[in-house]
PDB file of N, CA and C in Angstrom:
ATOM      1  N   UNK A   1      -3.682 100.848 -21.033  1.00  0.00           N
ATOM      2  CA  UNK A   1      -2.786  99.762 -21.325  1.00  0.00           C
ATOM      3  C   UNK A   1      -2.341  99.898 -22.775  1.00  0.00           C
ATOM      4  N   UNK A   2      -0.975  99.886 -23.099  1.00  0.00           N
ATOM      5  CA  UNK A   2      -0.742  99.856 -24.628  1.00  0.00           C
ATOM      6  C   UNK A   2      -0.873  98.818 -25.564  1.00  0.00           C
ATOM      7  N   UNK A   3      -0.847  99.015 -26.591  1.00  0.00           N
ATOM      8  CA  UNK A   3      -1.644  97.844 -27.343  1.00  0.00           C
ATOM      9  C   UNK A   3       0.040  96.821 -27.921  1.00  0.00           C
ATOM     10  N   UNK A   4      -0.025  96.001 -28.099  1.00  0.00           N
ATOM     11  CA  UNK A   4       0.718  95.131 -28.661  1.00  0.00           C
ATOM     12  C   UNK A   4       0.496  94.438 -30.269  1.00  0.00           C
ATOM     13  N   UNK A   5       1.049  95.485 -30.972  1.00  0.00           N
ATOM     14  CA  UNK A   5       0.994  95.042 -32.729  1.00  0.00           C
ATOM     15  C   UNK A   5       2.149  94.217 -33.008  1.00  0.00           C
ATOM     16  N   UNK A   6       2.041  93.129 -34.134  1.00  0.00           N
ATOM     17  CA  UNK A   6       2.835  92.094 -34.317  1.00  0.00           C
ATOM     18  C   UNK A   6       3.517  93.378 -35.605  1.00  0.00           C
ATOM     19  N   UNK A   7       4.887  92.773 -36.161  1.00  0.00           N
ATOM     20  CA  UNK A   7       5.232  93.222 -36.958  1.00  0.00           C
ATOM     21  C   UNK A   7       5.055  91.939 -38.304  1.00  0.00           C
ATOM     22  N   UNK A   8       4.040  92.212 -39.701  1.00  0.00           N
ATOM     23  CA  UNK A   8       4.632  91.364 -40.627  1.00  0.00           C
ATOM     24  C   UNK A   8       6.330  91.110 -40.597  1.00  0.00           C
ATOM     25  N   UNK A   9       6.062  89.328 -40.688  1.00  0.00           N
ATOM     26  CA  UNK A   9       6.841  88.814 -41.629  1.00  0.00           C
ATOM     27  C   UNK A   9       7.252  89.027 -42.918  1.00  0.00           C
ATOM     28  N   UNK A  10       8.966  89.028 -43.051  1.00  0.00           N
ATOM     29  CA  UNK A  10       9.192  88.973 -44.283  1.00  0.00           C
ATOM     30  C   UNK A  10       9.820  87.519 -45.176  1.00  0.00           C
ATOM     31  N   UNK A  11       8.890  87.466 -46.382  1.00  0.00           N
ATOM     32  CA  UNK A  11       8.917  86.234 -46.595  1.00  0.00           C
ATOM     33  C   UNK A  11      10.381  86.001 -47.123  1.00  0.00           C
ATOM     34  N   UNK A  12      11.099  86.730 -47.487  1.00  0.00           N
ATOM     35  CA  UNK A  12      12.593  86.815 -48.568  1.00  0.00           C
ATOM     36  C   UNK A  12      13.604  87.403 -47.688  1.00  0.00           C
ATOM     37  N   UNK A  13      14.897  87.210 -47.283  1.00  0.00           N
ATOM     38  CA  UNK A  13      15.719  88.405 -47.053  1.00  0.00           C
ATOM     39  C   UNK A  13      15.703  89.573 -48.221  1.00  0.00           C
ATOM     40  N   UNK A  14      16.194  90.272 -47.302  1.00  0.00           N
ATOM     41  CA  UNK A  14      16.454  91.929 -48.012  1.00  0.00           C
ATOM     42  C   UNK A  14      17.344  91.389 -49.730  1.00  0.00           C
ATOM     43  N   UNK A  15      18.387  90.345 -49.066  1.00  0.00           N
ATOM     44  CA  UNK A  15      19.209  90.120 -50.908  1.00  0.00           C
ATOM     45  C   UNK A  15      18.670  89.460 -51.651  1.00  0.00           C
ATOM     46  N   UNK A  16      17.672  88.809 -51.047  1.00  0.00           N
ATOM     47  CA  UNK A  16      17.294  87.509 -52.068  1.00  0.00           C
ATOM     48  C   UNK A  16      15.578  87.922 -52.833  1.00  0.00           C
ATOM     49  N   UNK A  17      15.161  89.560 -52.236  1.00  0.00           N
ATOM     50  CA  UNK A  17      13.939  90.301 -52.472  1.00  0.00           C
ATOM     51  C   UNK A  17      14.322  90.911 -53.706  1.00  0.00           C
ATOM     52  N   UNK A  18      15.804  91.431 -54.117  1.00  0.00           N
ATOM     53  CA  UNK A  18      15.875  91.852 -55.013  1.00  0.00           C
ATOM     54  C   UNK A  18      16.086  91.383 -56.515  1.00  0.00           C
ATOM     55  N   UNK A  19      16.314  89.835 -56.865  1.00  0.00           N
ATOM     56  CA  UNK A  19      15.541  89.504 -58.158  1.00  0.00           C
ATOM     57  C   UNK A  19      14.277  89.389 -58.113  1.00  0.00           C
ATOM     58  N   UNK A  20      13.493  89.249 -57.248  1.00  0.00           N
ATOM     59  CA  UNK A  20      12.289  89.077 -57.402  1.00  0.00           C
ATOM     60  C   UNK A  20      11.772  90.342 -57.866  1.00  0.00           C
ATOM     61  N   UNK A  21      11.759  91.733 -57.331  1.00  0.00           N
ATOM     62  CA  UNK A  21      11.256  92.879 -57.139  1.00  0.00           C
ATOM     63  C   UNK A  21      11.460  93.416 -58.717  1.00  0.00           C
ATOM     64  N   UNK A  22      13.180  93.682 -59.060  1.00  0.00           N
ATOM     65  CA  UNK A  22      13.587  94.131 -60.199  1.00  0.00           C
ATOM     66  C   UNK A  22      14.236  92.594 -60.861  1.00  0.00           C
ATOM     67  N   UNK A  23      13.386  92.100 -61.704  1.00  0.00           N
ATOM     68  CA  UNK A  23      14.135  91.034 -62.409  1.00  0.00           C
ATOM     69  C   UNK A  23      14.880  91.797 -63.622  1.00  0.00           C
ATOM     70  N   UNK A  24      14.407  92.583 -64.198  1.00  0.00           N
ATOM     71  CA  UNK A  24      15.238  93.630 -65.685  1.00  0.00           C
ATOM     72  C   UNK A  24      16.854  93.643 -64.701  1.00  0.00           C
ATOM     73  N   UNK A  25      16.651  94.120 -63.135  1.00  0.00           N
ATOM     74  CA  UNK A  25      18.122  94.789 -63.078  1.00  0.00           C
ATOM     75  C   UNK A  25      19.059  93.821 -62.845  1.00  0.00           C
ATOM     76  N   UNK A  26      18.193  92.921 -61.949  1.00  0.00           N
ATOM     77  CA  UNK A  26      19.439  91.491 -61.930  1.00  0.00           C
ATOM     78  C   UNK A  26      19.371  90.839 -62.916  1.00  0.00           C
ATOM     79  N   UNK A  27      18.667  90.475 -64.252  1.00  0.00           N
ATOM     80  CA  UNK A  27      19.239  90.191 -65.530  1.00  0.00           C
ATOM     81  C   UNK A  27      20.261  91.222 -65.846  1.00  0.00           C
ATOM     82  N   UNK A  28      20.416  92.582 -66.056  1.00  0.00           N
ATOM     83  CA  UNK A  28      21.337  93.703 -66.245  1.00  0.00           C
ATOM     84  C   UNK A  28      22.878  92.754 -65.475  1.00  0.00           C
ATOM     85  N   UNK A  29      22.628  92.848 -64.422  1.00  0.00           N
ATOM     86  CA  UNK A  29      23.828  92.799 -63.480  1.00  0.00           C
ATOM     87  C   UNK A  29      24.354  90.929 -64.110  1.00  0.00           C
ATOM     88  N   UNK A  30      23.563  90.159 -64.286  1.00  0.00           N
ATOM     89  CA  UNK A  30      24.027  89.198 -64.535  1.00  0.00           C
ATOM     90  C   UNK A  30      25.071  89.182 -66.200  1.00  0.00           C
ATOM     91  N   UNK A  31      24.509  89.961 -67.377  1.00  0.00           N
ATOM     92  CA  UNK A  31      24.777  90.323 -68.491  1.00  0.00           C
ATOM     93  C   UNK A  31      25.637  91.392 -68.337  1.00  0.00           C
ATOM     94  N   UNK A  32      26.047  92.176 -67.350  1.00  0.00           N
ATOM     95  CA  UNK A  32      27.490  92.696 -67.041  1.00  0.00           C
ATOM     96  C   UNK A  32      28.686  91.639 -66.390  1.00  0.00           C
ATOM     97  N   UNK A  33      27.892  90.551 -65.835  1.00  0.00           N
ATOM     98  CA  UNK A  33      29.365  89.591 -65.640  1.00  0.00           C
ATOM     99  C   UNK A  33      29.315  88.616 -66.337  1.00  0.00           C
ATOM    100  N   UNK A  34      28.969  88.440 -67.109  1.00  0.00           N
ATOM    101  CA  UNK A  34      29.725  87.591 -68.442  1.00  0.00           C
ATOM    102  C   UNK A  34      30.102  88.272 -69.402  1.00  0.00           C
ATOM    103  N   UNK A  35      29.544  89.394 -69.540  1.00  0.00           N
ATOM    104  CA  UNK A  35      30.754  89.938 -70.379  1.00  0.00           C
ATOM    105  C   UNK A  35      31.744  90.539 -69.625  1.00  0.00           C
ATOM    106  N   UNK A  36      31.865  91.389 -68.792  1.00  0.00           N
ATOM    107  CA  UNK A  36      33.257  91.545 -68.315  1.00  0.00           C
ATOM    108  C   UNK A  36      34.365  90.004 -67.960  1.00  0.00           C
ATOM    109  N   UNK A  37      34.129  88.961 -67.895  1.00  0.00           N
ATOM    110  CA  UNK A  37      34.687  87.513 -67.487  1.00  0.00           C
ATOM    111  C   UNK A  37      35.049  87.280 -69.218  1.00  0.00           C
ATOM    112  N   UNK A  38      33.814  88.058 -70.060  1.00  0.00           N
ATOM    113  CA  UNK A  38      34.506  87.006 -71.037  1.00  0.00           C
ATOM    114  C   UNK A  38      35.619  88.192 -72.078  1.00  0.00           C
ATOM    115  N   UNK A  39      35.231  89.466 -71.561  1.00  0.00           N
ATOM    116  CA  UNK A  39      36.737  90.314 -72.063  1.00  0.00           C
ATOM    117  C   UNK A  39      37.721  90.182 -70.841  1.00  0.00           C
ATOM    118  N   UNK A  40      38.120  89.400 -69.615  1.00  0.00           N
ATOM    119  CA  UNK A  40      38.722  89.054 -68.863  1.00  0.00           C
ATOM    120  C   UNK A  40      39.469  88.346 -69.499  1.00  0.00           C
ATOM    121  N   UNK A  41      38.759  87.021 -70.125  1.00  0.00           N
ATOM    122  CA  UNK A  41      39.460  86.132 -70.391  1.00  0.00           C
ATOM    123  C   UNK A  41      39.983  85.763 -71.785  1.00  0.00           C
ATOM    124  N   UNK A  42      39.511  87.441 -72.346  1.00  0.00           N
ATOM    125  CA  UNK A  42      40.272  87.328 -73.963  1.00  0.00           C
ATOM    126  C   UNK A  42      41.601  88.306 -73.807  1.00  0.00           C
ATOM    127  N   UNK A  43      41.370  88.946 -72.604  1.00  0.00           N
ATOM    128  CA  UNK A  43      42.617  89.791 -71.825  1.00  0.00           C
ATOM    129  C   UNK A  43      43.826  89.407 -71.449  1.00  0.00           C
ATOM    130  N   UNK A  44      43.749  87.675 -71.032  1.00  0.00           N
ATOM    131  CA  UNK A  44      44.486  86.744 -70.121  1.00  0.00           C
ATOM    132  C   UNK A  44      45.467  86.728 -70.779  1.00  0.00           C
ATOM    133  N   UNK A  45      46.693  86.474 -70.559  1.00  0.00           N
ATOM    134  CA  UNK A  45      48.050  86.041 -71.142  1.00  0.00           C
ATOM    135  C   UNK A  45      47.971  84.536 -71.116  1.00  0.00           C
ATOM    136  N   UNK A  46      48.640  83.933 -72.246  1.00  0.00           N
ATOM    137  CA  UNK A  46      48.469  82.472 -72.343  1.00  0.00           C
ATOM    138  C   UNK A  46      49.553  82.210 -71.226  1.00  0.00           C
ATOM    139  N   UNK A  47      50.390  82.599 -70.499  1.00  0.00           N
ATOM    140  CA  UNK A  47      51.506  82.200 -69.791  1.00  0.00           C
ATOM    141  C   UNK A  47      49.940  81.980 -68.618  1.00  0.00           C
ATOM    142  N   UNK A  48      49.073  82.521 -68.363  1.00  0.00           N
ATOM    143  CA  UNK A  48      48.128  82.656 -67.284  1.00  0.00           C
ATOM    144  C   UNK A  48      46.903  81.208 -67.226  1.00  0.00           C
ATOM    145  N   UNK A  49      47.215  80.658 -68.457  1.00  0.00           N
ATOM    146  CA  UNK A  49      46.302  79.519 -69.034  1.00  0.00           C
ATOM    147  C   UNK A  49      46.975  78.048 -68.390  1.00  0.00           C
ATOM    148  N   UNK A  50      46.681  77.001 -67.757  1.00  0.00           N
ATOM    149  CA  UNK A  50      47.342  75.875 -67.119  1.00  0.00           C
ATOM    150  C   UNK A  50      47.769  75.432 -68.357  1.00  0.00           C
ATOM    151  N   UNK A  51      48.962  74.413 -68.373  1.00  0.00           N
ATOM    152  CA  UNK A  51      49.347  73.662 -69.712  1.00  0.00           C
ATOM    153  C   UNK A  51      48.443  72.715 -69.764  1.00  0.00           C
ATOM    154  N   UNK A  52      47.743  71.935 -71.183  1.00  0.00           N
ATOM    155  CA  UNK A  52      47.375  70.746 -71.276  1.00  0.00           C
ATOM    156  C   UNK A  52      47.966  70.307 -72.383  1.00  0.00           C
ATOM    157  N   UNK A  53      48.162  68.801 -72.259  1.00  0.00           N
ATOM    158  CA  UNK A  53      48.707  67.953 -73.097  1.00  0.00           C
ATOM    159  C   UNK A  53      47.979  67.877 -74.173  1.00  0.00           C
ATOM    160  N   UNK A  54      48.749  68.207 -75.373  1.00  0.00           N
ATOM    161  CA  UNK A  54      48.368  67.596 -76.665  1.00  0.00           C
ATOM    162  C   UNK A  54      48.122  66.574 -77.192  1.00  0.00           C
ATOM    163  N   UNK A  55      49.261  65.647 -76.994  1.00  0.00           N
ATOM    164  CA  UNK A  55      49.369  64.547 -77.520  1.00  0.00           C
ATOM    165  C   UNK A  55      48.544  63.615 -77.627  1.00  0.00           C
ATOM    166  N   UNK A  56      47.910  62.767 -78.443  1.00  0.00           N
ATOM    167  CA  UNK A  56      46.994  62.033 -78.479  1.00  0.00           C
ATOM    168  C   UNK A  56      47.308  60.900 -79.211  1.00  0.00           C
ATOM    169  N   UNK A  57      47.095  59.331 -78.885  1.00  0.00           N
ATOM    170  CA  UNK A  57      46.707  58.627 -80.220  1.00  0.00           C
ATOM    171  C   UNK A  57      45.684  57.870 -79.986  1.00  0.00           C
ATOM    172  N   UNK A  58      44.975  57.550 -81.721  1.00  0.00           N
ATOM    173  CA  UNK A  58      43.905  56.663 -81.114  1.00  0.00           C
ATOM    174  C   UNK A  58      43.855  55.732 -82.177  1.00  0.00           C
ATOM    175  N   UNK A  59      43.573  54.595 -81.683  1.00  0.00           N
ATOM    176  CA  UNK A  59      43.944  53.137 -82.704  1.00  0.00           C
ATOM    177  C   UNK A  59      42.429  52.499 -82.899  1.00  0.00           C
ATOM    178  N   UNK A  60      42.417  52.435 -84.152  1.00  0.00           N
ATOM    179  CA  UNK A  60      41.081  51.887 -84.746  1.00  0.00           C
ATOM    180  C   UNK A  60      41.535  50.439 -84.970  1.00  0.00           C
ATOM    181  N   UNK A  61      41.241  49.542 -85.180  1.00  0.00           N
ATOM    182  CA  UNK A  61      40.945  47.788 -85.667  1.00  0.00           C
ATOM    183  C   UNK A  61      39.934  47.148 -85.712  1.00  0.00           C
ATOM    184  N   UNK A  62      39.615  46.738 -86.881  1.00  0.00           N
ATOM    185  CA  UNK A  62      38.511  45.859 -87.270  1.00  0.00           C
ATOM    186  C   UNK A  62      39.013  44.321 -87.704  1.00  0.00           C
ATOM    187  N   UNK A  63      38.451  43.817 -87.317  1.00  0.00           N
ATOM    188  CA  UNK A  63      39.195  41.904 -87.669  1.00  0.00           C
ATOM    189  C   UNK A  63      37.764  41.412 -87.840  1.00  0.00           C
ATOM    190  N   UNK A  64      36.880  41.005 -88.566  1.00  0.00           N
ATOM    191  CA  UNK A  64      35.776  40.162 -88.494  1.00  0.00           C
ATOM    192  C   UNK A  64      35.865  39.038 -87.712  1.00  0.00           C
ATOM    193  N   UNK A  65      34.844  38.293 -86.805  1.00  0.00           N
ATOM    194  CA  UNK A  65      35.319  36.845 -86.856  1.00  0.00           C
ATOM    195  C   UNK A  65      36.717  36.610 -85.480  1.00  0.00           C
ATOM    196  N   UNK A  66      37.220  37.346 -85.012  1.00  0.00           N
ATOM    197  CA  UNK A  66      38.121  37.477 -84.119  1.00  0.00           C
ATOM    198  C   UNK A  66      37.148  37.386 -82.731  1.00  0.00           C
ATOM    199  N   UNK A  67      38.165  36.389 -81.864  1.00  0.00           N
ATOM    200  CA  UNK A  67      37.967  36.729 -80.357  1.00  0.00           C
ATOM    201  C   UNK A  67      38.314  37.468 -79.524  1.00  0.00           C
ATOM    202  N   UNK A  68      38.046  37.887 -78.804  1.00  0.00           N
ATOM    203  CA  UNK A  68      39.298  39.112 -77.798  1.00  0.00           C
ATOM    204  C   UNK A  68      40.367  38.661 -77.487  1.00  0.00           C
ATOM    205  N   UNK A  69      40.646  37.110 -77.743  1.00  0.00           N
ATOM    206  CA  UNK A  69      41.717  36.944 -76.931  1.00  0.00           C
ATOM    207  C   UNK A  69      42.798  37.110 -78.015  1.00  0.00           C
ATOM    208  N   UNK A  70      42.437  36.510 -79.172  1.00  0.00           N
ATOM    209  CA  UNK A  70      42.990  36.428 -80.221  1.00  0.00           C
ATOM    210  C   UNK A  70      43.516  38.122 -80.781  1.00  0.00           C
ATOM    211  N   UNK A  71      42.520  39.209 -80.731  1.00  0.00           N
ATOM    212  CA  UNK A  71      43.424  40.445 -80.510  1.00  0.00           C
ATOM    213  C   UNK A  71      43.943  40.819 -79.847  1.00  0.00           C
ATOM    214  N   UNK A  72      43.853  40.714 -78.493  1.00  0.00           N
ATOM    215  CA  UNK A  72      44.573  41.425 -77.425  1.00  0.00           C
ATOM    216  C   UNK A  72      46.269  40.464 -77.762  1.00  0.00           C
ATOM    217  N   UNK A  73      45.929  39.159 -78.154  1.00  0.00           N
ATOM    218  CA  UNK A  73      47.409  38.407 -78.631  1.00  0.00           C
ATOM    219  C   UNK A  73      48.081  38.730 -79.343  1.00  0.00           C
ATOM    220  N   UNK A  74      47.685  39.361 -80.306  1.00  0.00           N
ATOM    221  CA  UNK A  74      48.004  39.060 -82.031  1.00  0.00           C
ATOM    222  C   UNK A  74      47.968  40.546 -82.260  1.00  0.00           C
ATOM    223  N   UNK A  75      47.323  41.898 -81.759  1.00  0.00           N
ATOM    224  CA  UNK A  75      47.378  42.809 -81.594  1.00  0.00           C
ATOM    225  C   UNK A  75      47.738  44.176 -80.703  1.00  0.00           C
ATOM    226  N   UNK A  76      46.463  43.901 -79.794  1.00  0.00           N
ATOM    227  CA  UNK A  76      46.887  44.482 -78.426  1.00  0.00           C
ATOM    228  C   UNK A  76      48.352  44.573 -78.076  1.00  0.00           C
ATOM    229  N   UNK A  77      49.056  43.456 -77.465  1.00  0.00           N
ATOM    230  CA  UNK A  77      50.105  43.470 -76.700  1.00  0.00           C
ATOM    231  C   UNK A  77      51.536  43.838 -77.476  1.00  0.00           C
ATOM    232  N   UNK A  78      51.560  43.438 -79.056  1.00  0.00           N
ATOM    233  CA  UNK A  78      52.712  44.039 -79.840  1.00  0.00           C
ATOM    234  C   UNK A  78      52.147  45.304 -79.888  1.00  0.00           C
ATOM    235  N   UNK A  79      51.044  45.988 -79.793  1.00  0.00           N
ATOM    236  CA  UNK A  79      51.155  47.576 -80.406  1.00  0.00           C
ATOM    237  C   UNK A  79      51.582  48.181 -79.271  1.00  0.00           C
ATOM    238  N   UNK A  80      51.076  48.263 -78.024  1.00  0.00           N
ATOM    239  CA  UNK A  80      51.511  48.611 -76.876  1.00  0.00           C
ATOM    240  C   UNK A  80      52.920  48.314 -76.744  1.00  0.00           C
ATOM    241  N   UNK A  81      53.728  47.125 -76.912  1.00  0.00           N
ATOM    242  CA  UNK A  81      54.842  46.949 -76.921  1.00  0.00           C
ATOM    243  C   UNK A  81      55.812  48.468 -77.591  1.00  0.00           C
ATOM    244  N   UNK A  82      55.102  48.352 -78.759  1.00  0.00           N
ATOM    245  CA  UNK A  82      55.974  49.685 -79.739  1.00  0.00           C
ATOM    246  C   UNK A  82      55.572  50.702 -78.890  1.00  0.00           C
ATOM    247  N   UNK A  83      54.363  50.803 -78.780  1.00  0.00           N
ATOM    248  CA  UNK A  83      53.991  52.827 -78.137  1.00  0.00           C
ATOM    249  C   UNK A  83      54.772  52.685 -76.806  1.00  0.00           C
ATOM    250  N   UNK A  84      55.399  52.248 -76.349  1.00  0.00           N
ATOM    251  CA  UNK A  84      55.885  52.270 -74.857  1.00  0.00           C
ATOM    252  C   UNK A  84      57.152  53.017 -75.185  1.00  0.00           C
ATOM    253  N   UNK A  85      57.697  52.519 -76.411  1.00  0.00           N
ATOM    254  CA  UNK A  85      58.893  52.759 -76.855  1.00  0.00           C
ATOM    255  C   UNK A  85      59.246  54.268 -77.565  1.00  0.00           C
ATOM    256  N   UNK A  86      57.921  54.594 -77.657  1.00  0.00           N
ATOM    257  CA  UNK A  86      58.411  56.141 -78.379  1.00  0.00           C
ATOM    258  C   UNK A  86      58.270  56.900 -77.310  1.00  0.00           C
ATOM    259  N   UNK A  87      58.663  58.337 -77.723  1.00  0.00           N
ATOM    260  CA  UNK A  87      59.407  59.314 -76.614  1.00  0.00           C
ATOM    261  C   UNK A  87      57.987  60.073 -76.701  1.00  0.00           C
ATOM    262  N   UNK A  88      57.534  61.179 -75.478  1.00  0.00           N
ATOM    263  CA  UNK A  88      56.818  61.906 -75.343  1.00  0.00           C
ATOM    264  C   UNK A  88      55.403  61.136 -74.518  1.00  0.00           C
TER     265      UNK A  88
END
């Protein structure tokens, strides 16, 4: 009668055995794609870069002693009034 041997289990797939086994080479392989990504992306043409907006403003006010309502009155709503009005 022939005998019946189990085959070990493997605890990892075959891709996921190989950081474990060689960690030096998949550190290697990881330290070849950031630098190739990051001379990629000193390579890039700015036409290749999405646009972002510049423009910014930012409004500081201090009033001691003031309520919110009393700035958003007396402040708030005339400054907004003007910034609505400029272009860009």
């Amino acid at each position: 009668m022939a005998e019946i041997t189990a085959k070990p289990r493997k605890l990892l797939p075959d891709f996921l055995s190989l950081p474990v086994l060689r960690p030096v080479a998949t550190a290697m392989m990881f330290l070849a794609i950031i630098i190739l990504g990051a001379v990629g992306i000193s390579r890039m043409p700015i036409q290749l870069f999405p646009a972002m907006p510049t423009e910014q403003l930012s409004v500081s006010f201090q009033r001691p002693g003031s309520t919110a309502d009393v700035v958003e009155r007396e402040v708030l709503i005339p400054l907004t009034s003007r910034i609505r009005g400029l272009q860009g």
